[in-house]
PDB file of N, CA and C in Angstrom:
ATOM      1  N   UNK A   1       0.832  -1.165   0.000  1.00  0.00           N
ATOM      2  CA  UNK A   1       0.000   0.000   0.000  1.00  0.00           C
ATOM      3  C   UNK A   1       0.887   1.242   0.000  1.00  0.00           C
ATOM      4  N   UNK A   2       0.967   2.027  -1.174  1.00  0.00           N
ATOM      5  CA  UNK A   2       1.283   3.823  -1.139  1.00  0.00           C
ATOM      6  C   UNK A   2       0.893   4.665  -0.418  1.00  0.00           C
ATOM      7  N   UNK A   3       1.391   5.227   0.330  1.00  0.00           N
ATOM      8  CA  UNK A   3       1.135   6.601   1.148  1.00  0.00           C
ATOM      9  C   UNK A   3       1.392   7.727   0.153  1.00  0.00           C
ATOM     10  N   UNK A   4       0.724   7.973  -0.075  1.00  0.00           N
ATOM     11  CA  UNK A   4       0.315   9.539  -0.965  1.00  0.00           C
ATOM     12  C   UNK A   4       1.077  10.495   0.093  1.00  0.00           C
ATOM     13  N   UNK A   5       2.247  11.004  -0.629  1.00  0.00           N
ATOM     14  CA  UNK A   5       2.996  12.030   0.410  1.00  0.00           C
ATOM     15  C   UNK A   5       2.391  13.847   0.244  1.00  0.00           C
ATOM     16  N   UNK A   6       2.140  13.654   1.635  1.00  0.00           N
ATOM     17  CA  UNK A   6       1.156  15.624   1.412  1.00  0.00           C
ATOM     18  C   UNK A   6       2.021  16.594   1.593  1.00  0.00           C
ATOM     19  N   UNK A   7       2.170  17.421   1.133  1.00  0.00           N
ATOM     20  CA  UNK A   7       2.592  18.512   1.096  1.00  0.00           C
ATOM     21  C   UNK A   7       2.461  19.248   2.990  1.00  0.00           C
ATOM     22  N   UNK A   8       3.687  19.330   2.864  1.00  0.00           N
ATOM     23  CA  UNK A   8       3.845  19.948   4.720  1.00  0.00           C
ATOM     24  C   UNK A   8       3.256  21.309   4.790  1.00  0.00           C
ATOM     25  N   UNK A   9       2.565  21.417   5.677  1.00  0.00           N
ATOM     26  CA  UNK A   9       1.942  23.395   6.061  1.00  0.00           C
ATOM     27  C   UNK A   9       3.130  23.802   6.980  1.00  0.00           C
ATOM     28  N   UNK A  10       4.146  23.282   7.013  1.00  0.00           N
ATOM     29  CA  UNK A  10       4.960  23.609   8.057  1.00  0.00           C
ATOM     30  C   UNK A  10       6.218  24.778   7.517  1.00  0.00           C
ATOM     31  N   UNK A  11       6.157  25.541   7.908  1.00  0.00           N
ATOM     32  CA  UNK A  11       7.576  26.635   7.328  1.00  0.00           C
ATOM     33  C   UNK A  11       7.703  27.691   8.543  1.00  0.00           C
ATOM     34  N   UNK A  12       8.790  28.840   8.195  1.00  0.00           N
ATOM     35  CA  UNK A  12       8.594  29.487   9.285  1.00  0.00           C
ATOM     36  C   UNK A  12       8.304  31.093   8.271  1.00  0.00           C
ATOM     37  N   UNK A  13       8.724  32.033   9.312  1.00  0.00           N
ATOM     38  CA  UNK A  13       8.406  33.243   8.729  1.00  0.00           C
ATOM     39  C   UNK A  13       9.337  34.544   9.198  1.00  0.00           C
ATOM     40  N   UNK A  14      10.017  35.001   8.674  1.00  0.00           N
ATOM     41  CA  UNK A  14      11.161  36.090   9.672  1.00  0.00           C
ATOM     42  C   UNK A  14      10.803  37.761   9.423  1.00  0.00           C
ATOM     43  N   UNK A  15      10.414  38.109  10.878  1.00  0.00           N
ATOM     44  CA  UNK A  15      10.386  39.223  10.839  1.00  0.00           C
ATOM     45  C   UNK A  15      11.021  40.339  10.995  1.00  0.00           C
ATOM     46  N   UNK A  16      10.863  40.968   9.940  1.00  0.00           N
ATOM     47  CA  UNK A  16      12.224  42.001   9.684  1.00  0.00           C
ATOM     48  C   UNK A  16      11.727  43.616  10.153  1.00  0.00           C
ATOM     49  N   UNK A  17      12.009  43.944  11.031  1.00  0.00           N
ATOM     50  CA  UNK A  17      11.428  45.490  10.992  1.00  0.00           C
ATOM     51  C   UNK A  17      11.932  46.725   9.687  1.00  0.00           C
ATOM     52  N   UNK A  18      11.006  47.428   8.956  1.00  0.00           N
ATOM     53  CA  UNK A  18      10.699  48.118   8.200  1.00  0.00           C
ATOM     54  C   UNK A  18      11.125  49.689   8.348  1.00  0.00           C
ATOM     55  N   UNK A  19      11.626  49.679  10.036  1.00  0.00           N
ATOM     56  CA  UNK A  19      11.874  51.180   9.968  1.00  0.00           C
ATOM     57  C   UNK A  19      10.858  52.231  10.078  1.00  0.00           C
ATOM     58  N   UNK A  20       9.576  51.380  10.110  1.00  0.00           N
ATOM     59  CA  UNK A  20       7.842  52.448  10.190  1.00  0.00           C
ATOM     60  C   UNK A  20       7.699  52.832  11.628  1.00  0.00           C
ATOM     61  N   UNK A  21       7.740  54.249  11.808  1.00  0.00           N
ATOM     62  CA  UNK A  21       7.059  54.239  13.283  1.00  0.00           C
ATOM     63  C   UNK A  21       6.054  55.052  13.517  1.00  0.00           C
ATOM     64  N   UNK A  22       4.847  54.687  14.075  1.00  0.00           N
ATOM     65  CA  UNK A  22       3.886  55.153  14.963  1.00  0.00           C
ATOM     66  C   UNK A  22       4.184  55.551  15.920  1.00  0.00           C
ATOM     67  N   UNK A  23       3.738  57.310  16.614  1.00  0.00           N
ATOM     68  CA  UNK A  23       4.024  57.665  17.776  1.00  0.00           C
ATOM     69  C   UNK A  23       2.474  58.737  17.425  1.00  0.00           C
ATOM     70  N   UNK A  24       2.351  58.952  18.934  1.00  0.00           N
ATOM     71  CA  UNK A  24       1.238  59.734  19.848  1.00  0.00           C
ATOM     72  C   UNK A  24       1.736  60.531  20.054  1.00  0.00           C
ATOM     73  N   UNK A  25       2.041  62.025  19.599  1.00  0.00           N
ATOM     74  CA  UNK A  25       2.737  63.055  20.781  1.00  0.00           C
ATOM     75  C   UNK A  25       1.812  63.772  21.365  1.00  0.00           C
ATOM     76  N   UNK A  26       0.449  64.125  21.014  1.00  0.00           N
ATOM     77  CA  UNK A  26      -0.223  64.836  21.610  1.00  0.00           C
ATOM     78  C   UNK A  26      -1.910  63.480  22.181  1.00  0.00           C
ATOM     79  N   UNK A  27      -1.770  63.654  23.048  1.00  0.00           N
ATOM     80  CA  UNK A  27      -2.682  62.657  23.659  1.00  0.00           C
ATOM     81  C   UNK A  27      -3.507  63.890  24.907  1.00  0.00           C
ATOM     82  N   UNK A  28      -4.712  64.487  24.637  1.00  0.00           N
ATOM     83  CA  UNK A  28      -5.325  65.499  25.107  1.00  0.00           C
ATOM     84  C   UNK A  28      -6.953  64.926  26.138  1.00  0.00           C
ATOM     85  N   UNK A  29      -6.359  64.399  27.037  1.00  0.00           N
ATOM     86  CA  UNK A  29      -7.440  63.481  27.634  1.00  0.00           C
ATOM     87  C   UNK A  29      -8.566  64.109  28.330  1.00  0.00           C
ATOM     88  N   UNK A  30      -8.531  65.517  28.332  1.00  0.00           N
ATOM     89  CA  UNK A  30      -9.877  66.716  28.292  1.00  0.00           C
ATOM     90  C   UNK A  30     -10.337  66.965  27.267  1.00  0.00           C
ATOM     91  N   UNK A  31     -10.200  66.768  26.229  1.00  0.00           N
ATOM     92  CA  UNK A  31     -10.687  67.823  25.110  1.00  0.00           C
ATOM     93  C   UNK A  31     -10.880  66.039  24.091  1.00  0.00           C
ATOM     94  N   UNK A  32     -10.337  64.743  24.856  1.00  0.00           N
ATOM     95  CA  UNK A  32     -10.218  63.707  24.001  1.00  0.00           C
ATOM     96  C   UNK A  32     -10.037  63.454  22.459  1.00  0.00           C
ATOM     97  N   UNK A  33      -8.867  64.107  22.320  1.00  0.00           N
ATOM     98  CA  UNK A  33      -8.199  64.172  21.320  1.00  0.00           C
ATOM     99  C   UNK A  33      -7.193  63.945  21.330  1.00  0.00           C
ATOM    100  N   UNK A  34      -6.451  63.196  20.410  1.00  0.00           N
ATOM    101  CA  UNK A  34      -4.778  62.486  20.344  1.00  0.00           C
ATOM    102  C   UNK A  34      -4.738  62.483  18.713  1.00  0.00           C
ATOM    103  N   UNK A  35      -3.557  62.521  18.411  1.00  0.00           N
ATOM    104  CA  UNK A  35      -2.772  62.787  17.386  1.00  0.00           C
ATOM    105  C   UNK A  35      -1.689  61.638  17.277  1.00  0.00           C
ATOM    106  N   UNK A  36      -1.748  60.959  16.133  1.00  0.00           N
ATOM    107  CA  UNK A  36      -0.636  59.830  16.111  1.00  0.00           C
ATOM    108  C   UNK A  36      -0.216  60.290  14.564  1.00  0.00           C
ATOM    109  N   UNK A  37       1.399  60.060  14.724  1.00  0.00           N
ATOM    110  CA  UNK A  37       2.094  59.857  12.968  1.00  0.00           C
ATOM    111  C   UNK A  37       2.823  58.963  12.535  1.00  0.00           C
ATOM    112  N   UNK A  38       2.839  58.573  11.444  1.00  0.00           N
ATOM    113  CA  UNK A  38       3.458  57.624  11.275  1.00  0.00           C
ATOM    114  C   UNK A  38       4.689  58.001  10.352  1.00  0.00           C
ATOM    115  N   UNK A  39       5.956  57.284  10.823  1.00  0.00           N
ATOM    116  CA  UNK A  39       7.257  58.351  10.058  1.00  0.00           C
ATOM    117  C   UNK A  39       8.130  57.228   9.643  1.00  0.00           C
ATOM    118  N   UNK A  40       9.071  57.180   9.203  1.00  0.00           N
ATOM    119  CA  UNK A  40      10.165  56.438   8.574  1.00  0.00           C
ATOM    120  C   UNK A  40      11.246  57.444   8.529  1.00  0.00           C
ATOM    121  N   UNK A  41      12.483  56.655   9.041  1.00  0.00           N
ATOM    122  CA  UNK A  41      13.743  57.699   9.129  1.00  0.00           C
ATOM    123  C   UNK A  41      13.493  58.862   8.952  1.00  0.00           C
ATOM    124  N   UNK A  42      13.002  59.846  10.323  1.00  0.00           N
ATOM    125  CA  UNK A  42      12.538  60.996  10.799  1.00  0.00           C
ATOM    126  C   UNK A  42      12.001  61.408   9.760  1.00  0.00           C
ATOM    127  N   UNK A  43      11.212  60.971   9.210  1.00  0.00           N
ATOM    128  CA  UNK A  43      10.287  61.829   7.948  1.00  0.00           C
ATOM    129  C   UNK A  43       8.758  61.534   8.452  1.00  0.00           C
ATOM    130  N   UNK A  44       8.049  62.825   8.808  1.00  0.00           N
ATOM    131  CA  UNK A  44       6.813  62.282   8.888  1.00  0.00           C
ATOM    132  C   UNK A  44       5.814  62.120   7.420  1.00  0.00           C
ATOM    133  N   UNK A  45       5.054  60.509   7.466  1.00  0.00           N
ATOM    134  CA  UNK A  45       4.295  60.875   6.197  1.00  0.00           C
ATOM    135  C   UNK A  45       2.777  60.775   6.172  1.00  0.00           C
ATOM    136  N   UNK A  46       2.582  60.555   7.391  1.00  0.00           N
ATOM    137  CA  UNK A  46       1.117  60.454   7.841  1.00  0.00           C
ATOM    138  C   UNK A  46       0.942  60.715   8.936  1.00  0.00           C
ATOM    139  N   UNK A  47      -0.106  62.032   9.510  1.00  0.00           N
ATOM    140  CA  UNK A  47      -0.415  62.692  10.969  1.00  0.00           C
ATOM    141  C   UNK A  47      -1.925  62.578  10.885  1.00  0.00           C
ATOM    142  N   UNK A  48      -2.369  61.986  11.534  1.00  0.00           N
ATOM    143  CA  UNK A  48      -3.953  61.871  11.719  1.00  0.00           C
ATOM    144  C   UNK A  48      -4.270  61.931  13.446  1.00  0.00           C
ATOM    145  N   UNK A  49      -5.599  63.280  12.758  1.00  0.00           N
ATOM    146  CA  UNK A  49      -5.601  63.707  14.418  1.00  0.00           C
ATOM    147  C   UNK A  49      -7.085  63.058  15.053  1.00  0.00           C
ATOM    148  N   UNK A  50      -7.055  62.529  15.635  1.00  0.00           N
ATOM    149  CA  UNK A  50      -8.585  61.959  16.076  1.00  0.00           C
ATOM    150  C   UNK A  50      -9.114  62.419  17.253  1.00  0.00           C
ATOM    151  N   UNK A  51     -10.351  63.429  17.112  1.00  0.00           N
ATOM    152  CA  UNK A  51     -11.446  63.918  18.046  1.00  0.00           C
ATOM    153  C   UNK A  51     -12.226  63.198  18.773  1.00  0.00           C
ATOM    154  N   UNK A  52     -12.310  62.437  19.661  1.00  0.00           N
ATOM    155  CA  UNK A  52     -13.427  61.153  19.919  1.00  0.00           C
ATOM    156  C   UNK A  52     -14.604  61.952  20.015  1.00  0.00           C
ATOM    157  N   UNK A  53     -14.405  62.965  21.310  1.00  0.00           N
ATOM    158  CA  UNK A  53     -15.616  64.007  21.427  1.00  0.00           C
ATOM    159  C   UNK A  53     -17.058  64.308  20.037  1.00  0.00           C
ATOM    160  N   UNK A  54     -15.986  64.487  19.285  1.00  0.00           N
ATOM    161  CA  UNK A  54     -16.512  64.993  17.947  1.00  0.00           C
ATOM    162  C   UNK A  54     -16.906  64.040  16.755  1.00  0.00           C
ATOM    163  N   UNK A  55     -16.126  63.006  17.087  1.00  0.00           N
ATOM    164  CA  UNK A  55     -16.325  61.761  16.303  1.00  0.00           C
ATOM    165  C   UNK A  55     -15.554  62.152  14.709  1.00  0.00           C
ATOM    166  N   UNK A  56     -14.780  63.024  15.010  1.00  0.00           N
ATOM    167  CA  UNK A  56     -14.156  63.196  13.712  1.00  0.00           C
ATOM    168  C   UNK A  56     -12.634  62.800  13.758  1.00  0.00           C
ATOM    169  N   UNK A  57     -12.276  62.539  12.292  1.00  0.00           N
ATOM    170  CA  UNK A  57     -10.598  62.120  12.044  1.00  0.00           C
ATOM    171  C   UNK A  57     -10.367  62.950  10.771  1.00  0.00           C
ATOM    172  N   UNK A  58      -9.063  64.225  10.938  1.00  0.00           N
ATOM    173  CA  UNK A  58      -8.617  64.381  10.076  1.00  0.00           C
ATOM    174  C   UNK A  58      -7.251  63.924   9.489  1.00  0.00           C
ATOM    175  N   UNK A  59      -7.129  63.806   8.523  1.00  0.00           N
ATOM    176  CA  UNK A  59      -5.546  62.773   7.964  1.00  0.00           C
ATOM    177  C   UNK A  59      -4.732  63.691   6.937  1.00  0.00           C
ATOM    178  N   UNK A  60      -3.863  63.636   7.372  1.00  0.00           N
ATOM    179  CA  UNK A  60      -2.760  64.517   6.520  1.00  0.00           C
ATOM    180  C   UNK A  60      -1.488  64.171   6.340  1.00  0.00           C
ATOM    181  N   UNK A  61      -1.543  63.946   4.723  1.00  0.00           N
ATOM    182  CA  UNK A  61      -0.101  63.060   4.504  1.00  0.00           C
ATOM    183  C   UNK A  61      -0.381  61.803   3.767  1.00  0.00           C
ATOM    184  N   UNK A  62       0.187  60.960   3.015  1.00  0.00           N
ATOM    185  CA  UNK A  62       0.584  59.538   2.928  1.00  0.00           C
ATOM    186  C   UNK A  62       1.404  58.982   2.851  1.00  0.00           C
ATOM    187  N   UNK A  63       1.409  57.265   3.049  1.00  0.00           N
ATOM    188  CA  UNK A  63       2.180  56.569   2.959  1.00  0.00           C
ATOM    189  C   UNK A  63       2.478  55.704   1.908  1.00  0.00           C
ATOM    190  N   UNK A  64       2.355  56.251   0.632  1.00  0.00           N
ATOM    191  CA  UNK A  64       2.624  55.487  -0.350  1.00  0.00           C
ATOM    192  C   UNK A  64       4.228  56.078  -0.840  1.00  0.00           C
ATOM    193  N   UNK A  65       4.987  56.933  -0.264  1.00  0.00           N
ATOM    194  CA  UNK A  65       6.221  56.478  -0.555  1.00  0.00           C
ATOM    195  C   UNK A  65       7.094  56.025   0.847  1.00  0.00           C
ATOM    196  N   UNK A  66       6.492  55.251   1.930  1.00  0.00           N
ATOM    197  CA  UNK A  66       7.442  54.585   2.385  1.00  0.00           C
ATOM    198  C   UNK A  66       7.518  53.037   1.765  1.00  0.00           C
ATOM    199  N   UNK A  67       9.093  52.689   1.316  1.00  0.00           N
ATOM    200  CA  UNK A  67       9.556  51.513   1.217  1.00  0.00           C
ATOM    201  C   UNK A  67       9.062  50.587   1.986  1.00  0.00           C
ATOM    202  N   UNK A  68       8.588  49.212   1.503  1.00  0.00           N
ATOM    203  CA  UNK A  68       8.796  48.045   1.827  1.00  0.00           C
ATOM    204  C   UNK A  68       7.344  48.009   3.179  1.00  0.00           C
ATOM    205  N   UNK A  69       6.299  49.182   2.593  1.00  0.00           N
ATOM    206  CA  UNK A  69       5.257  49.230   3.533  1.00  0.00           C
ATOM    207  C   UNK A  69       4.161  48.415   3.333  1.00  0.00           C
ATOM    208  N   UNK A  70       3.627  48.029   3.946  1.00  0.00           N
ATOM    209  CA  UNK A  70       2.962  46.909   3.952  1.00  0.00           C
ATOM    210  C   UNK A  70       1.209  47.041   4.201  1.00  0.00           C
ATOM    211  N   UNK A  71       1.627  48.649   4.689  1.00  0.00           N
ATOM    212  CA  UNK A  71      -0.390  49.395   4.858  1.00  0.00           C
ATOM    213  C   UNK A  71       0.032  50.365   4.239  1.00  0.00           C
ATOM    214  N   UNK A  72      -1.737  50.663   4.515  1.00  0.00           N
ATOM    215  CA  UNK A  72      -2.134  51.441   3.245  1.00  0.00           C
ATOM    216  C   UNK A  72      -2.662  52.827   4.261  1.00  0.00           C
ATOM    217  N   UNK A  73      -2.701  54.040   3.714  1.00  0.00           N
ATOM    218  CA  UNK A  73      -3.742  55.467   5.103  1.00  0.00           C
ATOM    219  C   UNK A  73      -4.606  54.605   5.348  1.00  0.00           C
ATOM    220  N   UNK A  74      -5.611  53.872   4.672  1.00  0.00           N
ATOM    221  CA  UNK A  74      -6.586  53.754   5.948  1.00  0.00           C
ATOM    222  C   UNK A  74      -6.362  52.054   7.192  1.00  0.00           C
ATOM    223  N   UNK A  75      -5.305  51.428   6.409  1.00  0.00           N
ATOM    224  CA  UNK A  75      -5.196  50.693   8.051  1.00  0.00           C
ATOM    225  C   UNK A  75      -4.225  51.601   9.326  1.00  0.00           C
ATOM    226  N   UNK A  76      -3.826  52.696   8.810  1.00  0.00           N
ATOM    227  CA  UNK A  76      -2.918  53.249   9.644  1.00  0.00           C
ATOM    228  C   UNK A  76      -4.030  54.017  10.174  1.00  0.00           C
ATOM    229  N   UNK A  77      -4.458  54.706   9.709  1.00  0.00           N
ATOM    230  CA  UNK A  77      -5.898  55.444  10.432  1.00  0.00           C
ATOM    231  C   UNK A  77      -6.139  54.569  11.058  1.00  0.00           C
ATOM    232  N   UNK A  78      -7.098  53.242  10.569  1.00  0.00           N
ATOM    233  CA  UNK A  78      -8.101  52.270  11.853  1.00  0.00           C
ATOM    234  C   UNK A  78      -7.739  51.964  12.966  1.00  0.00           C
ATOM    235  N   UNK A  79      -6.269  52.087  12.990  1.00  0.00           N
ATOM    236  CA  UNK A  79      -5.254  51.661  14.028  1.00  0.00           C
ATOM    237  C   UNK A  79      -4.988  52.973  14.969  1.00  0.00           C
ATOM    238  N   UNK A  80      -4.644  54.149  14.150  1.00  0.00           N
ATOM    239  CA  UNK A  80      -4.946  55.020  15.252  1.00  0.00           C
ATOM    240  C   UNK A  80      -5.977  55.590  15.836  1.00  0.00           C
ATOM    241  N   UNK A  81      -6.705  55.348  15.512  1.00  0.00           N
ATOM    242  CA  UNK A  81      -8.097  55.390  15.677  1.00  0.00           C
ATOM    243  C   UNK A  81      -8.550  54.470  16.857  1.00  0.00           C
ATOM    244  N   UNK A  82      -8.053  53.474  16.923  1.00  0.00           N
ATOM    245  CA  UNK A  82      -8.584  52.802  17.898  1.00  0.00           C
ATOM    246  C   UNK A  82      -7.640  52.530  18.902  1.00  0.00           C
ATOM    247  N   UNK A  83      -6.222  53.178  19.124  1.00  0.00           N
ATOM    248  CA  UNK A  83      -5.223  53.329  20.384  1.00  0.00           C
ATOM    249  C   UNK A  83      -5.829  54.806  20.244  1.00  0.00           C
ATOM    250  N   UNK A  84      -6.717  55.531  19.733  1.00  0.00           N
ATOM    251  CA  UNK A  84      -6.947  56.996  20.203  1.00  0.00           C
ATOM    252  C   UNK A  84      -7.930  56.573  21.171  1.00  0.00           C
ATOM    253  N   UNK A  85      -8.794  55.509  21.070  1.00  0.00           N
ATOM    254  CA  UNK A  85      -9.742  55.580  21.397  1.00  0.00           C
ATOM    255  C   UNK A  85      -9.492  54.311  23.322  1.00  0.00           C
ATOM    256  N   UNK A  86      -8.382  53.688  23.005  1.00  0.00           N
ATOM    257  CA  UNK A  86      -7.971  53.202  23.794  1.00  0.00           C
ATOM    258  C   UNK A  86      -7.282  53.757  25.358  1.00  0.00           C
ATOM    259  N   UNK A  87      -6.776  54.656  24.547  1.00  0.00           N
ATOM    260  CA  UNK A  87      -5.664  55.773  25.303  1.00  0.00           C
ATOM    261  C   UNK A  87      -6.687  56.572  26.156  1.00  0.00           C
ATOM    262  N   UNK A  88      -7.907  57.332  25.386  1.00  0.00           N
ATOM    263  CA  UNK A  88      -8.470  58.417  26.231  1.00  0.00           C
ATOM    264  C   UNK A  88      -9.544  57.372  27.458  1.00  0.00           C
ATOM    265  N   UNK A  89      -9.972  56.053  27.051  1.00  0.00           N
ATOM    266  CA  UNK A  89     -10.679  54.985  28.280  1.00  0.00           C
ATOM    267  C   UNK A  89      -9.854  54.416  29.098  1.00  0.00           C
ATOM    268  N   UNK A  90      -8.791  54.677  28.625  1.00  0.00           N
ATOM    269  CA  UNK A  90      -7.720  53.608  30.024  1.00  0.00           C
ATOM    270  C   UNK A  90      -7.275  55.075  30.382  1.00  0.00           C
ATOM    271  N   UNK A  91      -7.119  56.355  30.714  1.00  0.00           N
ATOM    272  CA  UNK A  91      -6.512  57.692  31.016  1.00  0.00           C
ATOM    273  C   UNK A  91      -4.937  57.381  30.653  1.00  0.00           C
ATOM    274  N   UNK A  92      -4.584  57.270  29.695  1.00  0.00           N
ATOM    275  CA  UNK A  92      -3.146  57.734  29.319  1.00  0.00           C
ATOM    276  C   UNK A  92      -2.965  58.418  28.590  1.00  0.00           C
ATOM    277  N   UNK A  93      -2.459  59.674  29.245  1.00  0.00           N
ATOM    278  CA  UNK A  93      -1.989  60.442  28.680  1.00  0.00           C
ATOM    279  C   UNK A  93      -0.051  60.290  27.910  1.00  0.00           C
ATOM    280  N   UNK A  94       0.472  59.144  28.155  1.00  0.00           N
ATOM    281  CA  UNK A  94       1.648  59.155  27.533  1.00  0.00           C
ATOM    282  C   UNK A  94       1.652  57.938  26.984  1.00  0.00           C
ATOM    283  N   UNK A  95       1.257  57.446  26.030  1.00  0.00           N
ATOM    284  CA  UNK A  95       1.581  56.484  25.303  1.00  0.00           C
ATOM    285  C   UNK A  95       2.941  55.350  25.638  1.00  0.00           C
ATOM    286  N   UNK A  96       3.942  56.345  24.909  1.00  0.00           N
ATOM    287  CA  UNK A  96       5.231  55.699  24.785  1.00  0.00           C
ATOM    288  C   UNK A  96       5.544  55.725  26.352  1.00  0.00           C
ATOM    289  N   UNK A  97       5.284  55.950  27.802  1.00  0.00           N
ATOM    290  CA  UNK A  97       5.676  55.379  29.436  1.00  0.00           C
ATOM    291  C   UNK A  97       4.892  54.173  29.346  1.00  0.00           C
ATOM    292  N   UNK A  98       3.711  54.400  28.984  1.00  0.00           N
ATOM    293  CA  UNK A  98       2.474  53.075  29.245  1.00  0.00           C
ATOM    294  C   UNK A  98       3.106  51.737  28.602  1.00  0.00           C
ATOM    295  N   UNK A  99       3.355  52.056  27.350  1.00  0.00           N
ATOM    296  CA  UNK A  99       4.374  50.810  26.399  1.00  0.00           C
ATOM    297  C   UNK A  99       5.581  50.624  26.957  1.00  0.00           C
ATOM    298  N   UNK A 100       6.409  51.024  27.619  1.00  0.00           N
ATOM    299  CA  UNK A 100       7.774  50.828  27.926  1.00  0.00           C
ATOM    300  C   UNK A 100       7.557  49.865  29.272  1.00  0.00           C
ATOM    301  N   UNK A 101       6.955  50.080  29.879  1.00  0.00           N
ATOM    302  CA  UNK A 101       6.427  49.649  31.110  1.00  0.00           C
ATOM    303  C   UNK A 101       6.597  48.001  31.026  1.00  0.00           C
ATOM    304  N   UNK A 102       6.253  47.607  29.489  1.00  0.00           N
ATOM    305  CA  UNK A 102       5.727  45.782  29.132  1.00  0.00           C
ATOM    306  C   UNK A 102       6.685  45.633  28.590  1.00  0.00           C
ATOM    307  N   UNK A 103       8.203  46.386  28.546  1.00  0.00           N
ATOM    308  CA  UNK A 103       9.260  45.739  27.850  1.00  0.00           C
ATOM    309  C   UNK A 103      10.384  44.824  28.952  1.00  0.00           C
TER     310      UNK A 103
END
């Protein structure tokens, strides 16, 4: 009897960082508004400021010339959008202390 040989799902996957960074500098937990950008070797190319109060997001900038990027403005929006929305229900006002904290 032949055993029909299957094809393995098994491999791995290496993750390489891209050099993309997301940061919060203004996180306004009265007025619930925060501001995140997203930059590549100190260049900012996307600043989107999100109002929760107001329910509005304005976006300024893109990311279609960072290299080797892998999103597009609006997953970078959905994403800040929802650590905006994270940040002003848990009261943090500093992002980058709150993250350092779990390293």
């Amino acid at each position: 009897m032949k055993h029909k040989k299957e094809k393995s799902n098994e491999g791995y996957t290496i993750f390489k960082p891209i050099g993309v960074k997301v940061e919060y500098p203004i996180v306004d937990l009265e007025k619930k508004q925060v501001t995140g950008t997203v930059s590549s070797h100190d260049k900012i190319y996307l600043t989107v400021l999100v109002d929760l109060k107001a329910n509005r997001v304005h976006v300024k900038g893109n990311v279609e010339g960072l290299e080797n990027n892998t999103m597009d403005n609006n997953a970078y929006t959905s994403m800040i959008k929802a650590e905006a929305r994270f940040f002003v229900e848990n009261h943090i006002s500093n992002p980058k202390e709150y993250y350092n904290q779990f390293k």
